[in-house]
PDB file of N, CA and C in Angstrom:
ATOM      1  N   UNK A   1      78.747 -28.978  -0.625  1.00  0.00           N
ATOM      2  CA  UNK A   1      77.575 -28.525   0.110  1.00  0.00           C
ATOM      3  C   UNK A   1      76.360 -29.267  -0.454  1.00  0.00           C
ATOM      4  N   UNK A   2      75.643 -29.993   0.387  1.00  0.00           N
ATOM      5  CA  UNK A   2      74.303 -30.628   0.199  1.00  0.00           C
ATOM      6  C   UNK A   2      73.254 -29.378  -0.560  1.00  0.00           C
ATOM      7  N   UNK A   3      72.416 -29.897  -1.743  1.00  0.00           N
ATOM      8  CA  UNK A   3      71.441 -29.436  -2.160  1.00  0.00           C
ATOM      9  C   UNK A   3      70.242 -29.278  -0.680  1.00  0.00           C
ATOM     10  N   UNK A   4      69.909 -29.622  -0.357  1.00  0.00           N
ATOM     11  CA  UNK A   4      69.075 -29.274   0.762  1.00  0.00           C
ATOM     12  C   UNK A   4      69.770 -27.555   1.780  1.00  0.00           C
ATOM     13  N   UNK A   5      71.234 -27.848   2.605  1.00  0.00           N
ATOM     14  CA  UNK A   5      72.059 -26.897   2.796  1.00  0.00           C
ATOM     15  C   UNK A   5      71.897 -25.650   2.274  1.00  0.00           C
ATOM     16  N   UNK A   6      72.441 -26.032   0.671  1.00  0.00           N
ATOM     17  CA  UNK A   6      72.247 -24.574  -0.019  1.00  0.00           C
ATOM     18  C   UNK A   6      70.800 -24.007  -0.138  1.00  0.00           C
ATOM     19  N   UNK A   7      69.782 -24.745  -0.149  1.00  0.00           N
ATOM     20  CA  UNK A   7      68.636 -24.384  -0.535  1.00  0.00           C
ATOM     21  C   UNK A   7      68.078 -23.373   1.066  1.00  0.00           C
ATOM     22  N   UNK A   8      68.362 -24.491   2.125  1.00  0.00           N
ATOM     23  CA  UNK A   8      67.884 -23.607   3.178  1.00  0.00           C
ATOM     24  C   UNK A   8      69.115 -21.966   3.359  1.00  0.00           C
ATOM     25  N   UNK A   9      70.034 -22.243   3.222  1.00  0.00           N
ATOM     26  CA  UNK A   9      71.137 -20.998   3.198  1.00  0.00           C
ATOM     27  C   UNK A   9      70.592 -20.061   1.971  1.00  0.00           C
ATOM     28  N   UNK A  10      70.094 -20.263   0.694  1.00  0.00           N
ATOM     29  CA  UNK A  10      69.724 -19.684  -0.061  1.00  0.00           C
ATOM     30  C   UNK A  10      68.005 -18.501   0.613  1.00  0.00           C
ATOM     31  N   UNK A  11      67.439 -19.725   0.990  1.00  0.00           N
ATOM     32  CA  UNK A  11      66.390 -18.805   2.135  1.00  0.00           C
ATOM     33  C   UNK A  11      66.640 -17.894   3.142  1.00  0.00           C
ATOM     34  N   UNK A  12      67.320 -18.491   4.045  1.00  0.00           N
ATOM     35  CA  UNK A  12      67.937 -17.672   5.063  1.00  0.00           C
ATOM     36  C   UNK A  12      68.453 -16.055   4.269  1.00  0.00           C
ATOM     37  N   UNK A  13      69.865 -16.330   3.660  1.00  0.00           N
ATOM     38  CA  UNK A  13      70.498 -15.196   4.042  1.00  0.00           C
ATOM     39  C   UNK A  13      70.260 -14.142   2.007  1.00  0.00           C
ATOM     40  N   UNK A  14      69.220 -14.997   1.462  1.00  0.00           N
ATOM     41  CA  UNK A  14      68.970 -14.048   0.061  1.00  0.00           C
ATOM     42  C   UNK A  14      67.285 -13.375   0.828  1.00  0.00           C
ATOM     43  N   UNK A  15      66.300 -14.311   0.522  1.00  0.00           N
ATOM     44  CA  UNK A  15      64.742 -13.745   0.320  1.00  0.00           C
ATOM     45  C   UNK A  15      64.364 -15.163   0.365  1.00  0.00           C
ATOM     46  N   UNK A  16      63.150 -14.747   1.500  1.00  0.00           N
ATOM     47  CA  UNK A  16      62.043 -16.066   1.610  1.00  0.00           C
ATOM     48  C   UNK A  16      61.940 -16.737  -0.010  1.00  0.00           C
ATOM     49  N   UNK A  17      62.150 -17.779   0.008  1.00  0.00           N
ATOM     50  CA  UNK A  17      61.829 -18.732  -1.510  1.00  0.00           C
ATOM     51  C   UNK A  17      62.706 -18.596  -2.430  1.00  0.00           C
ATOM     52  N   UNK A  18      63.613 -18.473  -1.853  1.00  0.00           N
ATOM     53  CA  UNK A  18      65.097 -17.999  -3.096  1.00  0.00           C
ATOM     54  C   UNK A  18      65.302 -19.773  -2.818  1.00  0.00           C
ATOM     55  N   UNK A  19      65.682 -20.779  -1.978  1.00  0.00           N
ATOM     56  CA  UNK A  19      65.574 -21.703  -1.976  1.00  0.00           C
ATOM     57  C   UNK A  19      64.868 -22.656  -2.610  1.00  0.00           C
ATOM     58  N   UNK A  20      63.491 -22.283  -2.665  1.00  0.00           N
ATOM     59  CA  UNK A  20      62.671 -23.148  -3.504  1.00  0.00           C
ATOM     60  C   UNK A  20      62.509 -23.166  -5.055  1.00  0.00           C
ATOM     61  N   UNK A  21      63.247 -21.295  -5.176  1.00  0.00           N
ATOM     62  CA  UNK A  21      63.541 -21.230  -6.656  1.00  0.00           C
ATOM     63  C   UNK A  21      64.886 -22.437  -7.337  1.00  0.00           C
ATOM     64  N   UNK A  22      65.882 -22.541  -6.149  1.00  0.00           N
ATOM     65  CA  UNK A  22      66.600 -23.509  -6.224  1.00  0.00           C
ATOM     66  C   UNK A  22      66.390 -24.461  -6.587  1.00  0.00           C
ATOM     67  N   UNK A  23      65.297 -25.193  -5.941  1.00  0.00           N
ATOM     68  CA  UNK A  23      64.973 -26.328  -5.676  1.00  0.00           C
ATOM     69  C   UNK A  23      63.731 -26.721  -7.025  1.00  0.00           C
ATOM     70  N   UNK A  24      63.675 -25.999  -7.481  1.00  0.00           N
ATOM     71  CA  UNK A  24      62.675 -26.119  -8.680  1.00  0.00           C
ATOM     72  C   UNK A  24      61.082 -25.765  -8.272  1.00  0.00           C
ATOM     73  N   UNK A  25      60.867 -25.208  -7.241  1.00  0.00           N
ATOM     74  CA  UNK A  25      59.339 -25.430  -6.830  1.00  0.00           C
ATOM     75  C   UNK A  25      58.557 -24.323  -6.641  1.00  0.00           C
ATOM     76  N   UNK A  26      58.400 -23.757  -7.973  1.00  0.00           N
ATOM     77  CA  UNK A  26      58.328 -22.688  -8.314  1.00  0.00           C
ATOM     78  C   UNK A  26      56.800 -22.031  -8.025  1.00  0.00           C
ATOM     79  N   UNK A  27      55.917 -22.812  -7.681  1.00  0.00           N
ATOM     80  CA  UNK A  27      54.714 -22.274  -6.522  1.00  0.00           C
ATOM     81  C   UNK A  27      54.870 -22.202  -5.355  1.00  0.00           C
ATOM     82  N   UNK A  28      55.662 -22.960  -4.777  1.00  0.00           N
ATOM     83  CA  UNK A  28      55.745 -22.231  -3.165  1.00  0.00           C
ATOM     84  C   UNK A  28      56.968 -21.429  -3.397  1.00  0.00           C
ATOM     85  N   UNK A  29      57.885 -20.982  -3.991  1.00  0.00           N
ATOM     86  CA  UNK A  29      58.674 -20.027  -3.906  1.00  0.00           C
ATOM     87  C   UNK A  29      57.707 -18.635  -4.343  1.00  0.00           C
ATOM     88  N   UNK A  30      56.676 -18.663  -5.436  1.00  0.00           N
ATOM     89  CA  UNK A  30      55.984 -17.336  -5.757  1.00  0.00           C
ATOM     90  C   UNK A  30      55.450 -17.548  -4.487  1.00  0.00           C
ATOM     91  N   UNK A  31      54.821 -18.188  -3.635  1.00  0.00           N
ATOM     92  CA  UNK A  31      53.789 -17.991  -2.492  1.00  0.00           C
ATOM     93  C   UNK A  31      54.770 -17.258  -1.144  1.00  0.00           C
ATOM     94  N   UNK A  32      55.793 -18.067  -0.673  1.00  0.00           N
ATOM     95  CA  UNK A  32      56.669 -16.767  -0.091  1.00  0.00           C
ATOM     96  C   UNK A  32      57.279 -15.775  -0.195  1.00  0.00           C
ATOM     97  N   UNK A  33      57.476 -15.681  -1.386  1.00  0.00           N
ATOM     98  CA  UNK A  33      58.240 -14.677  -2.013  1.00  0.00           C
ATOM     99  C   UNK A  33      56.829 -13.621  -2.193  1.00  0.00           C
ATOM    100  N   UNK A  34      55.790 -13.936  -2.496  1.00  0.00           N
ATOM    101  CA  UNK A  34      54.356 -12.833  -2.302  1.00  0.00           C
ATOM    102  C   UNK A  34      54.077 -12.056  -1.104  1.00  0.00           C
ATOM    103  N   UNK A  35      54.056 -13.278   0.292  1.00  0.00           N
ATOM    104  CA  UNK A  35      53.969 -13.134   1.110  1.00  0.00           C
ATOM    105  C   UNK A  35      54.745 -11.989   1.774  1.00  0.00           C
ATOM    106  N   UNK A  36      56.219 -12.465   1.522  1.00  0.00           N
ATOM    107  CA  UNK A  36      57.007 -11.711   2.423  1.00  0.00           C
ATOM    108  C   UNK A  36      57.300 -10.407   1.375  1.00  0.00           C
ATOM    109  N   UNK A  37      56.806  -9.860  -0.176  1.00  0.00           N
ATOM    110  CA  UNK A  37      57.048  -9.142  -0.011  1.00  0.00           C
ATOM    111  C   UNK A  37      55.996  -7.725   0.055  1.00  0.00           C
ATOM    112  N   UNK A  38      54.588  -8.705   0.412  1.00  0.00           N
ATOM    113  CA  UNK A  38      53.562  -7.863   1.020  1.00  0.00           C
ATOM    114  C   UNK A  38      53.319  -7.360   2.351  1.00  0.00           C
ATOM    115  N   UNK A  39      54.004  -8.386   3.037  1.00  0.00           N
ATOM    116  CA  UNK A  39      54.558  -8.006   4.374  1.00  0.00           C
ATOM    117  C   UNK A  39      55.454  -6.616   4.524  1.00  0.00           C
ATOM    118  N   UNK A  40      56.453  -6.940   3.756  1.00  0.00           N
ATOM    119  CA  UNK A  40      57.642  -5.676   3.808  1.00  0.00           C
ATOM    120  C   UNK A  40      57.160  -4.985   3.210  1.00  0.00           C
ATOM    121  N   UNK A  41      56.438  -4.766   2.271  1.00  0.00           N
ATOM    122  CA  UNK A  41      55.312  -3.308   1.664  1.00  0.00           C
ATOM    123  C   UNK A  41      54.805  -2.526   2.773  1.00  0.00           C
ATOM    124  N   UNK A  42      54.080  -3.369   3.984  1.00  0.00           N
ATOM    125  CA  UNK A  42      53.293  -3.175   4.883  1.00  0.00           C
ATOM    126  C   UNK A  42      54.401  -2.496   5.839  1.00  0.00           C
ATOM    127  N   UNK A  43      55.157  -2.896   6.097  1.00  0.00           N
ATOM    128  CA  UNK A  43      56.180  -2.695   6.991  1.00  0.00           C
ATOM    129  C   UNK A  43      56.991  -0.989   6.761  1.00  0.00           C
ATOM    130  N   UNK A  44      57.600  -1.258   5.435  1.00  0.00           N
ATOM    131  CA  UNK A  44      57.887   0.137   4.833  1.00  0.00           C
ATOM    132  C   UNK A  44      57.012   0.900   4.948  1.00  0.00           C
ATOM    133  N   UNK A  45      55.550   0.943   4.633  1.00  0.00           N
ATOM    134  CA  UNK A  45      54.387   1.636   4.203  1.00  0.00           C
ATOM    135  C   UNK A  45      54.312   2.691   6.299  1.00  0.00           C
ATOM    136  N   UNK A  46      54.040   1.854   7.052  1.00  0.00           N
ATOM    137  CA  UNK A  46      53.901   2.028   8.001  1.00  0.00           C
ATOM    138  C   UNK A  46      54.820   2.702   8.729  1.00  0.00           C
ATOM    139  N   UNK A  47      56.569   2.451   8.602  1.00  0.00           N
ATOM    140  CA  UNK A  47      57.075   2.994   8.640  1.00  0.00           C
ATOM    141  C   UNK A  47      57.569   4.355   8.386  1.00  0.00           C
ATOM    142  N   UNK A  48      57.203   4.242   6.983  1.00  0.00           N
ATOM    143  CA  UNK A  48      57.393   5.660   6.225  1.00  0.00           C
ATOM    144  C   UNK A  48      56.374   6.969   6.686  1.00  0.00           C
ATOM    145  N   UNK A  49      55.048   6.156   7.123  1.00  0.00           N
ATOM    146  CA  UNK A  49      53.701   7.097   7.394  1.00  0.00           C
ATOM    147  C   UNK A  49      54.249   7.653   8.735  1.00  0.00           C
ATOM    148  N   UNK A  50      54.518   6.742   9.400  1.00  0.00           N
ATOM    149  CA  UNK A  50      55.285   7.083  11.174  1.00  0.00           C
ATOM    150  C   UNK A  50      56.666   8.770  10.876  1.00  0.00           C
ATOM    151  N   UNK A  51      57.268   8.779  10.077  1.00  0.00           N
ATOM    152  CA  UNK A  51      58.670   9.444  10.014  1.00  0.00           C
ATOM    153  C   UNK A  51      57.439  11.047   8.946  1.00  0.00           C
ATOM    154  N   UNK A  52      56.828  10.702   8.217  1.00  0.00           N
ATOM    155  CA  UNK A  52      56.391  11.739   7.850  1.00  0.00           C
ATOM    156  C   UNK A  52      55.382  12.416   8.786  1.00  0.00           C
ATOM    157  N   UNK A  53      54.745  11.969   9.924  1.00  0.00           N
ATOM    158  CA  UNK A  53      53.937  12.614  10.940  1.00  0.00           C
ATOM    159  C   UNK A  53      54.672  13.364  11.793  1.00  0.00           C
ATOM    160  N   UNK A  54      56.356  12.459  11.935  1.00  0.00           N
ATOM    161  CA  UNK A  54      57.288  13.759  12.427  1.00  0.00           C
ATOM    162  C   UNK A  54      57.914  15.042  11.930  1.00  0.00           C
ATOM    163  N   UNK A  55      58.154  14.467  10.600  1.00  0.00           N
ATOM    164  CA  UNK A  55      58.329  15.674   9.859  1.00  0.00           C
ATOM    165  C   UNK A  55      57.222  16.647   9.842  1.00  0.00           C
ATOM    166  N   UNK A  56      56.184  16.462   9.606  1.00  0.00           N
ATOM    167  CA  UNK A  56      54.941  17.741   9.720  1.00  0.00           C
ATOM    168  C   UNK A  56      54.705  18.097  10.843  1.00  0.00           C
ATOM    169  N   UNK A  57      55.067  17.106  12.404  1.00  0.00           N
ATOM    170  CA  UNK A  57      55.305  18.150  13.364  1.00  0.00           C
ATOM    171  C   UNK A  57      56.632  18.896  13.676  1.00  0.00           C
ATOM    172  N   UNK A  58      57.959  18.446  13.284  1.00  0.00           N
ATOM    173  CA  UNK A  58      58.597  19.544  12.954  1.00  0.00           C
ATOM    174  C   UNK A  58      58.392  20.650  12.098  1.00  0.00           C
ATOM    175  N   UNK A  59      57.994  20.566  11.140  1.00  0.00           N
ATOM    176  CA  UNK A  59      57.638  22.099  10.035  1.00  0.00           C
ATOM    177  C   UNK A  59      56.846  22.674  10.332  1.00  0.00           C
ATOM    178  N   UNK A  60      55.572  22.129  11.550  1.00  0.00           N
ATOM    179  CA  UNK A  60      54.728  23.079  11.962  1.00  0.00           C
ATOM    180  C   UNK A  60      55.383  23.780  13.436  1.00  0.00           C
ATOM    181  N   UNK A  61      56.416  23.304  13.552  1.00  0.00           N
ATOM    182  CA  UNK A  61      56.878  24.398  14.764  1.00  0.00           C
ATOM    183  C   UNK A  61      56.643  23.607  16.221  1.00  0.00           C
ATOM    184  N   UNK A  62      56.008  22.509  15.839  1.00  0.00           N
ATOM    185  CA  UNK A  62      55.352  22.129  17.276  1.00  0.00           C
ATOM    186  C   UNK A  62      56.631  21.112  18.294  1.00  0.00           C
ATOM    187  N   UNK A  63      57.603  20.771  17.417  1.00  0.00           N
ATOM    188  CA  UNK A  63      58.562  20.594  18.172  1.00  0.00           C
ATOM    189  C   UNK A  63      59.492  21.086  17.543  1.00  0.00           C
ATOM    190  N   UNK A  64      61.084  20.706  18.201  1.00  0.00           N
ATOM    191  CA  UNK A  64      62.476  21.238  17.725  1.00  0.00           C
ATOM    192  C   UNK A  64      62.842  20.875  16.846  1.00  0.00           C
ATOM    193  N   UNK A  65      63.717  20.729  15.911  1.00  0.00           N
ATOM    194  CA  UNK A  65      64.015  19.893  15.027  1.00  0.00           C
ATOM    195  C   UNK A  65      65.619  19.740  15.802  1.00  0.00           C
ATOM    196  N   UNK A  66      65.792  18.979  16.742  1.00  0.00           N
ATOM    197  CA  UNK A  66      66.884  18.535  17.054  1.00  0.00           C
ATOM    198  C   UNK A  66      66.929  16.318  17.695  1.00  0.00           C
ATOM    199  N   UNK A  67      68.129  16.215  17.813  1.00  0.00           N
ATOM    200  CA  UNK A  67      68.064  14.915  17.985  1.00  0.00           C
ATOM    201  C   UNK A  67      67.575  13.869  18.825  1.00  0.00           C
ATOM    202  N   UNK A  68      67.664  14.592  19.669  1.00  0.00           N
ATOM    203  CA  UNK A  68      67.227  13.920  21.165  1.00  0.00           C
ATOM    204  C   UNK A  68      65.728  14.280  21.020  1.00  0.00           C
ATOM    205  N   UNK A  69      65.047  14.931  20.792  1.00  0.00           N
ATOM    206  CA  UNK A  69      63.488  15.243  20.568  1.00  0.00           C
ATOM    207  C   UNK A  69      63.218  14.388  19.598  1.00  0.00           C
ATOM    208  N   UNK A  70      63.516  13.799  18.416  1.00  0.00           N
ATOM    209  CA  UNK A  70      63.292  13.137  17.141  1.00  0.00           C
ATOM    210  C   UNK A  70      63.492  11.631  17.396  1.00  0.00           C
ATOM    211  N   UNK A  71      64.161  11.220  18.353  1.00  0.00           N
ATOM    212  CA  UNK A  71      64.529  10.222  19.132  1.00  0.00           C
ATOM    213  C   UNK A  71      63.600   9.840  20.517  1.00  0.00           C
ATOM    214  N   UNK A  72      63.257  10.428  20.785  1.00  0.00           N
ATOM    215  CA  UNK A  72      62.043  10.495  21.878  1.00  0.00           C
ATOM    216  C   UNK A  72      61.229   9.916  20.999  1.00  0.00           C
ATOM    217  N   UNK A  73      60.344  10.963  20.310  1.00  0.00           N
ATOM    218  CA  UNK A  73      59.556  10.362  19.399  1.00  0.00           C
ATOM    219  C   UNK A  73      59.266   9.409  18.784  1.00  0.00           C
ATOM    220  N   UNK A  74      60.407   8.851  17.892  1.00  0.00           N
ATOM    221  CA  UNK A  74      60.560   7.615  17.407  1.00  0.00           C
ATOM    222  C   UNK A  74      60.387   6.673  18.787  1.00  0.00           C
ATOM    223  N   UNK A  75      61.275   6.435  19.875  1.00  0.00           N
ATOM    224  CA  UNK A  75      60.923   5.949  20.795  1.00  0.00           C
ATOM    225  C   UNK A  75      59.308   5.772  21.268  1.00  0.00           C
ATOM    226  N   UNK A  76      58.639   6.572  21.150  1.00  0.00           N
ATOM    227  CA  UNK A  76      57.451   6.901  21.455  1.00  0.00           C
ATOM    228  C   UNK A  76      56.140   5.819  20.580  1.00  0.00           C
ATOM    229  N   UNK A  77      56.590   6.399  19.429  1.00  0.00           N
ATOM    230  CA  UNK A  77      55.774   5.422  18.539  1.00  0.00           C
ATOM    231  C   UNK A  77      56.490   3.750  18.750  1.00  0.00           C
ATOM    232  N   UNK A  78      57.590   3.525  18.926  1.00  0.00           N
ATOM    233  CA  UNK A  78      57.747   2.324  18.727  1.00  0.00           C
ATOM    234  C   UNK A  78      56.683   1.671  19.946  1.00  0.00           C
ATOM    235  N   UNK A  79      56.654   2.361  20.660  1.00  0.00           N
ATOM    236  CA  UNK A  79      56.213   1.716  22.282  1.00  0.00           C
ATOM    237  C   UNK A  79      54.885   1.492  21.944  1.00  0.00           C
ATOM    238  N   UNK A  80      54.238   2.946  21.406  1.00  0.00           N
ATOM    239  CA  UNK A  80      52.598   2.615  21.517  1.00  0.00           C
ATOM    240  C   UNK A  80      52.499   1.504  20.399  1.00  0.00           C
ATOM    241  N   UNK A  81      53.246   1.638  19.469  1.00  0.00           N
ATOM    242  CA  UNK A  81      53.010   0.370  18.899  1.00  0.00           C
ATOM    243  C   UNK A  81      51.544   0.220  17.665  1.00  0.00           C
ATOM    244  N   UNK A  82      52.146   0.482  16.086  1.00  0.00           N
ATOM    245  CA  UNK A  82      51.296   0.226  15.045  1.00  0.00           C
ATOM    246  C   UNK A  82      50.749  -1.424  15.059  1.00  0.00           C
ATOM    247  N   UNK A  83      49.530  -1.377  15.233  1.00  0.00           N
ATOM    248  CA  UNK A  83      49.183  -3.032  14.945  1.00  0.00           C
ATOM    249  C   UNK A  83      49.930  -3.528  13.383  1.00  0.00           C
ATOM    250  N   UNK A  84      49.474  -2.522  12.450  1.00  0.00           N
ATOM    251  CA  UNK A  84      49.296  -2.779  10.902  1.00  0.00           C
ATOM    252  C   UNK A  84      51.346  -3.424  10.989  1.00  0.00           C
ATOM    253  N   UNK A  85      52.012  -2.861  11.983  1.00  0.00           N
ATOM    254  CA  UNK A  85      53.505  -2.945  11.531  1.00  0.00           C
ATOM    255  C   UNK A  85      53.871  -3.763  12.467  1.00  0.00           C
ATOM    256  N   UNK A  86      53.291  -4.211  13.584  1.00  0.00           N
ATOM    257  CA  UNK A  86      53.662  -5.528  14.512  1.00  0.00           C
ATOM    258  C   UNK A  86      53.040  -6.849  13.586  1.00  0.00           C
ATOM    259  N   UNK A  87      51.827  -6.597  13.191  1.00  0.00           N
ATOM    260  CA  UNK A  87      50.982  -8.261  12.180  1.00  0.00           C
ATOM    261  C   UNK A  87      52.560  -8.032  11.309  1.00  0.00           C
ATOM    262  N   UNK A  88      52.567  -7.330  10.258  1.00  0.00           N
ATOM    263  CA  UNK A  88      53.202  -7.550   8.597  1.00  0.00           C
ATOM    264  C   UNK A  88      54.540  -7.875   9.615  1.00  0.00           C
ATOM    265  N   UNK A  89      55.160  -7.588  10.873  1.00  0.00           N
ATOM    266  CA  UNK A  89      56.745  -7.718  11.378  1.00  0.00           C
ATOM    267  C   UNK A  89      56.147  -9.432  11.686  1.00  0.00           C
ATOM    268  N   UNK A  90      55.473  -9.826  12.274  1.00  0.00           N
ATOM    269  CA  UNK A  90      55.274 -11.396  12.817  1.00  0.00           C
ATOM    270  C   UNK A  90      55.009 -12.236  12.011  1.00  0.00           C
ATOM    271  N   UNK A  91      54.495 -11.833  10.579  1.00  0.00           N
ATOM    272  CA  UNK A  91      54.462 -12.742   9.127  1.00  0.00           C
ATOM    273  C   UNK A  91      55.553 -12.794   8.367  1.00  0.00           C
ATOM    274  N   UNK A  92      56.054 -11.751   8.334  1.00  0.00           N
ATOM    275  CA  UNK A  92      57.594 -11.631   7.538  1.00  0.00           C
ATOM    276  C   UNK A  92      58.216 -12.607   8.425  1.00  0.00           C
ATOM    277  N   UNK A  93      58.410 -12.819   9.732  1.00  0.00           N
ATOM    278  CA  UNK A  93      59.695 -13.616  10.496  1.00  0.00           C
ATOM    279  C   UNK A  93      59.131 -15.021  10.035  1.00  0.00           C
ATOM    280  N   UNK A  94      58.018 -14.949  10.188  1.00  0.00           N
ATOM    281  CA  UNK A  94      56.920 -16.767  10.353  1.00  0.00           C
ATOM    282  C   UNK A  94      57.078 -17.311   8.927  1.00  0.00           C
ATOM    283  N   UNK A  95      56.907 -16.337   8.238  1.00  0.00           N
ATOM    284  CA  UNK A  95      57.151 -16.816   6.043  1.00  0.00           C
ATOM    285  C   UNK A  95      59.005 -17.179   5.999  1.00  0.00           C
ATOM    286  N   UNK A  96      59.896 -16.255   6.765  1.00  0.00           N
ATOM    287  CA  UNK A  96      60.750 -16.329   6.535  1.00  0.00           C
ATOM    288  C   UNK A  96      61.313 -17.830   6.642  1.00  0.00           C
ATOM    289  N   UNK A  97      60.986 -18.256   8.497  1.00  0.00           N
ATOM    290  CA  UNK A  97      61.101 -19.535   9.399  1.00  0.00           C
ATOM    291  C   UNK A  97      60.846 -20.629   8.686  1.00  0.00           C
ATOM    292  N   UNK A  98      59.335 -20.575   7.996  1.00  0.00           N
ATOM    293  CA  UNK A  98      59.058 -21.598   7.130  1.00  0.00           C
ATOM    294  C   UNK A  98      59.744 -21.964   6.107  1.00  0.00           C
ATOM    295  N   UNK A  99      59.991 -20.747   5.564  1.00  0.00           N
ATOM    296  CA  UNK A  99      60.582 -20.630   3.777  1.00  0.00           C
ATOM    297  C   UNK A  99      61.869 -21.667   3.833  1.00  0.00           C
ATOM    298  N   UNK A 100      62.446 -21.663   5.079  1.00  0.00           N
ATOM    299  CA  UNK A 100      63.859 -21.780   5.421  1.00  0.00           C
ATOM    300  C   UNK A 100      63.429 -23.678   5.567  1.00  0.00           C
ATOM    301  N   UNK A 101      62.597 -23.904   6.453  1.00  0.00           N
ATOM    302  CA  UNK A 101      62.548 -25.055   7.312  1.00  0.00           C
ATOM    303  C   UNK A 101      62.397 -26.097   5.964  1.00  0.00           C
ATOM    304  N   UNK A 102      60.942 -25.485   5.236  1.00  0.00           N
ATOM    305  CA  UNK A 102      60.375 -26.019   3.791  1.00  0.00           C
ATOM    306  C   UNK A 102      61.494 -26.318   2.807  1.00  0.00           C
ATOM    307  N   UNK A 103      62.401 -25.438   2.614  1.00  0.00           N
ATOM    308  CA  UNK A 103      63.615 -25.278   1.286  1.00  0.00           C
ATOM    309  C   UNK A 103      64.377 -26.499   2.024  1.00  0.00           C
ATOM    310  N   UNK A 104      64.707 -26.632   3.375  1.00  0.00           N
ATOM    311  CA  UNK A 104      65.557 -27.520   3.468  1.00  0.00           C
ATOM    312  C   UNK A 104      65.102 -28.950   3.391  1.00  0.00           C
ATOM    313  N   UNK A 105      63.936 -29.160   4.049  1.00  0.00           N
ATOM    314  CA  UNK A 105      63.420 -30.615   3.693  1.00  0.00           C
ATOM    315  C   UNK A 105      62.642 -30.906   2.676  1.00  0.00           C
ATOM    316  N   UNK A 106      62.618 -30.201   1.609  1.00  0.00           N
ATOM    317  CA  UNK A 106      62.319 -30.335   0.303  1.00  0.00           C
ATOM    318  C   UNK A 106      63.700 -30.716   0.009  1.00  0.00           C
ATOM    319  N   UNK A 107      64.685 -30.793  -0.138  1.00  0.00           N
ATOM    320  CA  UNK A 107      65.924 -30.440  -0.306  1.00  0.00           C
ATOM    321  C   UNK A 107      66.482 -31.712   0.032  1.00  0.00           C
ATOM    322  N   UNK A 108      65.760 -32.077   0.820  1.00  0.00           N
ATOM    323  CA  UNK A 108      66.192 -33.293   1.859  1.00  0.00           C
ATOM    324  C   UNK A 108      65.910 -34.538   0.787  1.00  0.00           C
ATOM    325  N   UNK A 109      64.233 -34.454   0.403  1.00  0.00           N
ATOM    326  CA  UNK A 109      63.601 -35.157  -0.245  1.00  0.00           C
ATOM    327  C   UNK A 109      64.157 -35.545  -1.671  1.00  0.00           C
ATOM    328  N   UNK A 110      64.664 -34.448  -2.255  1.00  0.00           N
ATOM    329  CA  UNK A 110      65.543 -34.374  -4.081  1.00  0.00           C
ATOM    330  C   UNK A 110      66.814 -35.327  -3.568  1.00  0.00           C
ATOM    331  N   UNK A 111      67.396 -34.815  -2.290  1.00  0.00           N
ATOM    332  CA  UNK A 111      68.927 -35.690  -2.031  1.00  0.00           C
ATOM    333  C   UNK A 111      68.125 -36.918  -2.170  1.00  0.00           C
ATOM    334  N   UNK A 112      67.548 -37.135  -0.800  1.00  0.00           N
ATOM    335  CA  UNK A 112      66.875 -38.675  -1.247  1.00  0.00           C
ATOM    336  C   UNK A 112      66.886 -39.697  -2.328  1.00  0.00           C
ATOM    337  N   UNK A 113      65.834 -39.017  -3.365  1.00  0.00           N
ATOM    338  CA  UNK A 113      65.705 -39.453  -4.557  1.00  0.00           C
ATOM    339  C   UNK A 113      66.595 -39.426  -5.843  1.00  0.00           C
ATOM    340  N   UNK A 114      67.596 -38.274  -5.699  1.00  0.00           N
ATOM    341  CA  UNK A 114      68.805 -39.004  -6.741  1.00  0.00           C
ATOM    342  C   UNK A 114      69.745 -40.150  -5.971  1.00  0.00           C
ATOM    343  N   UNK A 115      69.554 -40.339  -4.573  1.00  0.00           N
ATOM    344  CA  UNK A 115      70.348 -41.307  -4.243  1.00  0.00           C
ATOM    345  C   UNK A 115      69.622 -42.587  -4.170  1.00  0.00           C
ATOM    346  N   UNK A 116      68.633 -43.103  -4.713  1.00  0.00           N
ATOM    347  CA  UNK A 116      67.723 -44.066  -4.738  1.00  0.00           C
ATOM    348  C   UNK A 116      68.092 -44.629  -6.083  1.00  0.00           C
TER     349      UNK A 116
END
């Protein structure tokens, strides 16, 4: 397997900049690896705030606590739609895309040069 290969497979299927940790390039791996995991802070954070607004309207009685009602709901919020959790969802994919594209033609560049 090509050093470039593993580096982009190392991005892909570990964590944005797990590749570049590969690859030795150890400032843009802290810079995606920051990125994406302030993103997924954001993401969890938002998430978590969404599931506890249902829980306090279940315990206040104001709906059922059954499945199909809890499922509505969730449905509900996904639709209206958190800005704060659509931005941090469209940076996480975009850091990821890059992390991947970057690790491999960095990757490209090291093959290069030990074969020179």
């Amino acid at each position: 397997m090509t050093k470039s290969l593993k580096a982009a497979l190392l991005s892909t299927f570990i964590y944005p900049g797990s590749g570049q940790l590969y690859l030795k390039r150890y400032p843009m791996a802290i810079v995606f690896m920051s990125i994406a995991t302030i993103a997924g802070y954001f993401i969890i954070s938002s998430i978590t705030k969404q599931a506890f607004q249902i829980v306090e309207r279940i315990q206040s009685g104001e709906i059922s606590p059954d499945i199909t009602t809890i499922m509505s709901l969730v449905t509900e919020q996904a639709n209206t739609g958190d800005s704060q959790l659509s931005n941090a969802t469209i940076i996480i994919v975009l850091v990821w895309v890059v992390s991947i594209v970057h690790a491999y033609l960095i990757g490209r560049v090291q093959e290069k040069q030990t074969n020179s």
